[in-house]
C-alpha atoms as a PDB file:
ATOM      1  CA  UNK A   1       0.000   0.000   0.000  1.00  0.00           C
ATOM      2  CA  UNK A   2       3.080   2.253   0.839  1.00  0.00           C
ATOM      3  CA  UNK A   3       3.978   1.888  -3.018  1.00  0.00           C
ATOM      4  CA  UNK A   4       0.010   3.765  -4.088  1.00  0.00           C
ATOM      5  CA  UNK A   5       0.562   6.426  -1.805  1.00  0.00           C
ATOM      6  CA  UNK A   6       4.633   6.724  -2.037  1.00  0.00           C
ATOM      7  CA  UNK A   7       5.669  10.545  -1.821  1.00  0.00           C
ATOM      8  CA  UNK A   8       2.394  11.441  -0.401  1.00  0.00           C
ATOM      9  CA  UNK A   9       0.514  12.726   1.943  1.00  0.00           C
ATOM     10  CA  UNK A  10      -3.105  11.875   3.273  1.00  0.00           C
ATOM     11  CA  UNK A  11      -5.653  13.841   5.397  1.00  0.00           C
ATOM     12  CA  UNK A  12      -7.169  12.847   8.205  1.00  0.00           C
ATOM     13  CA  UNK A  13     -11.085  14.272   9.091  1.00  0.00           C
ATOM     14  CA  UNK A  14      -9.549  16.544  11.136  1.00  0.00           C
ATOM     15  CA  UNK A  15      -7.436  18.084   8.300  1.00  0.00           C
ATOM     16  CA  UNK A  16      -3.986  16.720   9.783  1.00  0.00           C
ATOM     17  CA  UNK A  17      -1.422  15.354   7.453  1.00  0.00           C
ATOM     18  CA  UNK A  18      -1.108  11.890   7.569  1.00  0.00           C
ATOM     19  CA  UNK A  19       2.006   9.745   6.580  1.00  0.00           C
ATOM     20  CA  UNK A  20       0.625   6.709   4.908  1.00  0.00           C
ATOM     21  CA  UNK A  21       3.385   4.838   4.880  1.00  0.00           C
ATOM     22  CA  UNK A  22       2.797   4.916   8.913  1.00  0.00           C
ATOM     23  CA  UNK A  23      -1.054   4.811   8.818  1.00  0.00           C
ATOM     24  CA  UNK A  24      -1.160   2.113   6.170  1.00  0.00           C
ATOM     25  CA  UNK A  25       1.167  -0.160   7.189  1.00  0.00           C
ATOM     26  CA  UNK A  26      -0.230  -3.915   7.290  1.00  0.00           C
ATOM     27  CA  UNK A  27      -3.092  -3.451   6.774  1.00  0.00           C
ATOM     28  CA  UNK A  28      -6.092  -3.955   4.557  1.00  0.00           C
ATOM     29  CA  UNK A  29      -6.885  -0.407   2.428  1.00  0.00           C
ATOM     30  CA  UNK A  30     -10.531   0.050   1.218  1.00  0.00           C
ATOM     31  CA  UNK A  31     -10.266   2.937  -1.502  1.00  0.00           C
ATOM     32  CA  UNK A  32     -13.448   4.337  -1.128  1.00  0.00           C
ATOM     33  CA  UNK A  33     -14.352   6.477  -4.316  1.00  0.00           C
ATOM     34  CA  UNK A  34     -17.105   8.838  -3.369  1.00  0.00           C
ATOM     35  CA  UNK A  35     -18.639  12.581  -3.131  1.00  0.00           C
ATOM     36  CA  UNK A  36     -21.281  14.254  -1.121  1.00  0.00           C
ATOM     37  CA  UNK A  37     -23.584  15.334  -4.173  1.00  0.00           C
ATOM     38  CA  UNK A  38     -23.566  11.347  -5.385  1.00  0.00           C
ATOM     39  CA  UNK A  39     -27.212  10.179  -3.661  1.00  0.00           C
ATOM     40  CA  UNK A  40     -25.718   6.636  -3.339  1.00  0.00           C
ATOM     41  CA  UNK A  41     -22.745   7.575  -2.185  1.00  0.00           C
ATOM     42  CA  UNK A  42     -24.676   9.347   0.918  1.00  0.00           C
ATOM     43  CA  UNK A  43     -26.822   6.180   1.081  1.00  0.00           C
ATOM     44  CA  UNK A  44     -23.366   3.995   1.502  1.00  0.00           C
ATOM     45  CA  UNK A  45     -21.708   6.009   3.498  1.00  0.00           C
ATOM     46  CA  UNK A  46     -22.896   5.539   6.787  1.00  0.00           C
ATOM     47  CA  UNK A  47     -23.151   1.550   6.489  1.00  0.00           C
ATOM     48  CA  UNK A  48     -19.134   1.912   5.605  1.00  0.00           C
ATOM     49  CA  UNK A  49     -18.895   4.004   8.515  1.00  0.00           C
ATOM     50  CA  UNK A  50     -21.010   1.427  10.615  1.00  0.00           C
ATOM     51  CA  UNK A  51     -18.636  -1.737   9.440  1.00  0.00           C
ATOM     52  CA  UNK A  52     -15.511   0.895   9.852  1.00  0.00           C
ATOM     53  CA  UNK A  53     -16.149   1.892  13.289  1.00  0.00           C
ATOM     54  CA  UNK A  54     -17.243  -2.039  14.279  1.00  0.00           C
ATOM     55  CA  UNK A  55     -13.807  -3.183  13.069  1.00  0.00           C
ATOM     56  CA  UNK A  56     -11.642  -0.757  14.541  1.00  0.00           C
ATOM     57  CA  UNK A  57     -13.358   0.682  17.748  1.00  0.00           C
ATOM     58  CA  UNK A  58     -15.385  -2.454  18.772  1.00  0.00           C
ATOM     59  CA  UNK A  59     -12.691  -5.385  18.105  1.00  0.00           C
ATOM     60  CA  UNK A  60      -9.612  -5.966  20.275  1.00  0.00           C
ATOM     61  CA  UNK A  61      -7.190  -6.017  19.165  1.00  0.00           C
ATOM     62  CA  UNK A  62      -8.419  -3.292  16.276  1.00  0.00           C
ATOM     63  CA  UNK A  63      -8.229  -4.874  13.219  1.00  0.00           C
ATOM     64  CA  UNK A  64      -5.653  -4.048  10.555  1.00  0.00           C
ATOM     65  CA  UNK A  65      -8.083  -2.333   8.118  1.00  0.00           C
ATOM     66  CA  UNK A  66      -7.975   1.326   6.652  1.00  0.00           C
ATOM     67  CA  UNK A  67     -10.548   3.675   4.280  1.00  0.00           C
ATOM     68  CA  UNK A  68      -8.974   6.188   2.151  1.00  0.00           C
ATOM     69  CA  UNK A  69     -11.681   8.247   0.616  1.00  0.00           C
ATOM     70  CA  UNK A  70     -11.094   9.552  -2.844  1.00  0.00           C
ATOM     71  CA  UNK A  71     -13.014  12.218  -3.413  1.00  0.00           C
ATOM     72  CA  UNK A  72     -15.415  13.101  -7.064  1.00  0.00           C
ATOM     73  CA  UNK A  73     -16.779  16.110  -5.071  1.00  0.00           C
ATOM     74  CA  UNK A  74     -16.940  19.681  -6.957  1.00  0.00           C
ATOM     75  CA  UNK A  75     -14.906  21.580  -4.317  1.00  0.00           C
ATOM     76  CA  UNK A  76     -12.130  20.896  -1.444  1.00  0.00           C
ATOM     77  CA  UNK A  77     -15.237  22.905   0.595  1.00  0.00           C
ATOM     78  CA  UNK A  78     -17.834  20.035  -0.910  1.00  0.00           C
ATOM     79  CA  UNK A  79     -15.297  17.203   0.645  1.00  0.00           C
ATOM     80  CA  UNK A  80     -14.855  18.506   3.967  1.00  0.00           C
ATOM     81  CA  UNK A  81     -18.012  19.180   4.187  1.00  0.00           C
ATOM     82  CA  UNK A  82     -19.086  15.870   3.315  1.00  0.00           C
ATOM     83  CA  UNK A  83     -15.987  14.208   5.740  1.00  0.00           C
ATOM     84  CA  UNK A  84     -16.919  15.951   8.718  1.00  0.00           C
ATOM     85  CA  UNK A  85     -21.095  15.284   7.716  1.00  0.00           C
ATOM     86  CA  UNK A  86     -21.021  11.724   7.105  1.00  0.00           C
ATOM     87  CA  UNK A  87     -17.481   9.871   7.404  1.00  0.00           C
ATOM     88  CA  UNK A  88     -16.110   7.824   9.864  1.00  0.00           C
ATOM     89  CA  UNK A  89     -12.582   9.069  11.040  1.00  0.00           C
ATOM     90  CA  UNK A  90     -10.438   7.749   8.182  1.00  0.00           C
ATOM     91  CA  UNK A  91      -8.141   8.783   5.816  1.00  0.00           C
ATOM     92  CA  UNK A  92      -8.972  10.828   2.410  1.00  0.00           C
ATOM     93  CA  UNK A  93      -6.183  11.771  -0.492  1.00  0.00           C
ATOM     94  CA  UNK A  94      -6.458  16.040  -0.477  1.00  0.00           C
ATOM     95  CA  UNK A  95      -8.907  17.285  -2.882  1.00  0.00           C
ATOM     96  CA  UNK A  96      -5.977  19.205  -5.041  1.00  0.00           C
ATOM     97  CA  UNK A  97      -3.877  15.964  -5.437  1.00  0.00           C
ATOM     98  CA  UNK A  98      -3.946  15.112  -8.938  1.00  0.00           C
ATOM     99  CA  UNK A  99      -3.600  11.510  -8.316  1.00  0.00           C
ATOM    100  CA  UNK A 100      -7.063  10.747  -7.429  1.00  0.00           C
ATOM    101  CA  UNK A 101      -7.459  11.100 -11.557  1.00  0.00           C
ATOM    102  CA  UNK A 102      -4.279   8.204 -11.711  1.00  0.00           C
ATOM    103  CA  UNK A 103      -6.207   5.943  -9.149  1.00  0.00           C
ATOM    104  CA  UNK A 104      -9.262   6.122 -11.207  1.00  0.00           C
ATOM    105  CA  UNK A 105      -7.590   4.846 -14.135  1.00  0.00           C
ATOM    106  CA  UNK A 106      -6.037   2.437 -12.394  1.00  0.00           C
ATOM    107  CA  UNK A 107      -8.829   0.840 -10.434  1.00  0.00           C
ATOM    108  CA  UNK A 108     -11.286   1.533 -13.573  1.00  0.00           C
ATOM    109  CA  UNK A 109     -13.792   3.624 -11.853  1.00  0.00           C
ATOM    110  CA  UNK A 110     -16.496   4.810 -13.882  1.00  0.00           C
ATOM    111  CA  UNK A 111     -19.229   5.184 -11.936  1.00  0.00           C
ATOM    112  CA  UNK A 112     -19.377   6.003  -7.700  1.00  0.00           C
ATOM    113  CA  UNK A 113     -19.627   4.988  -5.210  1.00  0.00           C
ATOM    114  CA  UNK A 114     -16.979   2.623  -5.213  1.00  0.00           C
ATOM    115  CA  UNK A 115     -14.679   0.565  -2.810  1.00  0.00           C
ATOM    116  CA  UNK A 116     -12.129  -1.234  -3.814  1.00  0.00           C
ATOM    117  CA  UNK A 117     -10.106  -3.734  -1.336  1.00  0.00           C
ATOM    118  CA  UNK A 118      -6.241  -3.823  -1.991  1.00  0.00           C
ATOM    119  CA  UNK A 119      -3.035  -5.198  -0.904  1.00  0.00           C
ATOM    120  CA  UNK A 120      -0.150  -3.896   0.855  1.00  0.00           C
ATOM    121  CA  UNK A 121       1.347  -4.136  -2.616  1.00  0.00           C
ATOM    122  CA  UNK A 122      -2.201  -2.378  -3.995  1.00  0.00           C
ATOM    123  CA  UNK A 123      -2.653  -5.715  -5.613  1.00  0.00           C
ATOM    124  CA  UNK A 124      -7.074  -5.925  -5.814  1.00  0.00           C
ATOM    125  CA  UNK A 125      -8.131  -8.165  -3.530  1.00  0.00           C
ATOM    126  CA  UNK A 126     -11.911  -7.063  -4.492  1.00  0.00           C
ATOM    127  CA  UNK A 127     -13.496  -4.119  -6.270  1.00  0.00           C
ATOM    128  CA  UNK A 128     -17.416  -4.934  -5.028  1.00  0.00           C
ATOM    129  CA  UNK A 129     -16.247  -3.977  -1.449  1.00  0.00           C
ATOM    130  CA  UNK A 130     -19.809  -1.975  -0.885  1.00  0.00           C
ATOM    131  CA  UNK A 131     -21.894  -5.131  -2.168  1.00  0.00           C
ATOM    132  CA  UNK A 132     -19.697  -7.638  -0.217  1.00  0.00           C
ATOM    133  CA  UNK A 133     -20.470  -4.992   3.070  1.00  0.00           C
ATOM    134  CA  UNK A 134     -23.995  -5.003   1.971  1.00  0.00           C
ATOM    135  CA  UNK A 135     -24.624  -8.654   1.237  1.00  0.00           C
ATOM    136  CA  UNK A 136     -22.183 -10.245   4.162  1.00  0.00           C
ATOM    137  CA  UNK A 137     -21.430  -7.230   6.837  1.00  0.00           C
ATOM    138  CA  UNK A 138     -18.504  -7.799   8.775  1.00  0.00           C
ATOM    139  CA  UNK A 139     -17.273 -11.610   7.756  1.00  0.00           C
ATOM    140  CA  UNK A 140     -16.336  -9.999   4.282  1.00  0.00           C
ATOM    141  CA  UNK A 141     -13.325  -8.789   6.764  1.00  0.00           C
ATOM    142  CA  UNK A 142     -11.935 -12.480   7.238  1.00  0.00           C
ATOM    143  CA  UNK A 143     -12.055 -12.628   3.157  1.00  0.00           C
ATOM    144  CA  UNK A 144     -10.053  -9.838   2.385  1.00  0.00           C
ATOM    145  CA  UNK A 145      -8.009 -10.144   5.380  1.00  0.00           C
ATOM    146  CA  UNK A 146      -7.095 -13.939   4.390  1.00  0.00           C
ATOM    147  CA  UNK A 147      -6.277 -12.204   0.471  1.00  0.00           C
ATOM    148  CA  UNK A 148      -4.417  -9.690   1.965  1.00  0.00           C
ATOM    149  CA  UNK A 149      -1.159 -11.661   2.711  1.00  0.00           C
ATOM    150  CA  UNK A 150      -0.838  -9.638   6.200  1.00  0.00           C
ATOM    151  CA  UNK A 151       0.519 -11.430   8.864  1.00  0.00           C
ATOM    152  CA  UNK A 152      -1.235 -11.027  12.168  1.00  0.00           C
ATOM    153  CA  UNK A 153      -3.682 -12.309  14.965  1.00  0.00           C
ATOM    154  CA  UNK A 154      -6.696 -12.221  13.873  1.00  0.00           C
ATOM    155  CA  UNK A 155      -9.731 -13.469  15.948  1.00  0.00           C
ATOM    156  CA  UNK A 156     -13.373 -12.390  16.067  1.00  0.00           C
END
């Protein structure tokens, strides 16, 4: 995942600068292509930030998963707006990076919302992320985790 993000810097909800080579280490990265004016994007949201904050806040140890949201919103005042309204606290790539256009390509987004599942390596591991939430809620984890290659306790 280090090797996406390389040279970069990601926000957190609170507008700090994140390192992801730090926040993103071992673990599983949902890229989670989205904006606030996208109606199913608004209607996703909140289950991601149910499974998010299940994973993270109500599992111990936390489990080794991370959101970066990239963002299709019109303005950097549309994104905040939209992180602080409706997003759990993870990670987003800033609204002026033009990268989010090279991730796009990459992961073949044409239509939002979108997560995609990678690798450390940003290998996909699955881009139906927001059906596999939808259809299996939190035992889609154990999938991706068990794709994922990381190396870790992992017991729920």
């Amino acid at each position: 995942m280090v090797d996406i993000f390389s040279g970069r810097l990601l926000v957190s909800k609170d507008g700090r600068s994140v390192d992801p080579e730090e926040a993103l280490q071992n673990k599983v990265v949902g890229l989670y292509f989205s904006a606030g004016w996208c109606s199913p994007c608004r209607d996703f949201t909140p289950v991601l930030c149910d499974f998010y904050t299940e994973l993270l806040e109500e599992t111990e140890p936390p489990v080794p998963f991370e959101i970066v949201f990239i963002s299709s919103d019109h303005s950097a005042e549309e994104m905040v707006s939209y992180m602080h309204a409706m997003h759990g606290d993870w990670l987003a790539l800033p609204f002026h990076d033009p990268y989010k256009h090279d991730l796009k390509k990459k992961y073949n987004i044409t239509a939002i919302p979108k997560l995609v599942i990678v690798k450390q390596t940003g290998e996909v591991i699955t881009d139906k992320g927001r059906k596999q939430i939808r259809d299996k809620g939190l035992s889609c984890f154990r999938n991706w985790l068990e794709s994922a290659d990381i190396f870790q306790n992992f017991s729920s």
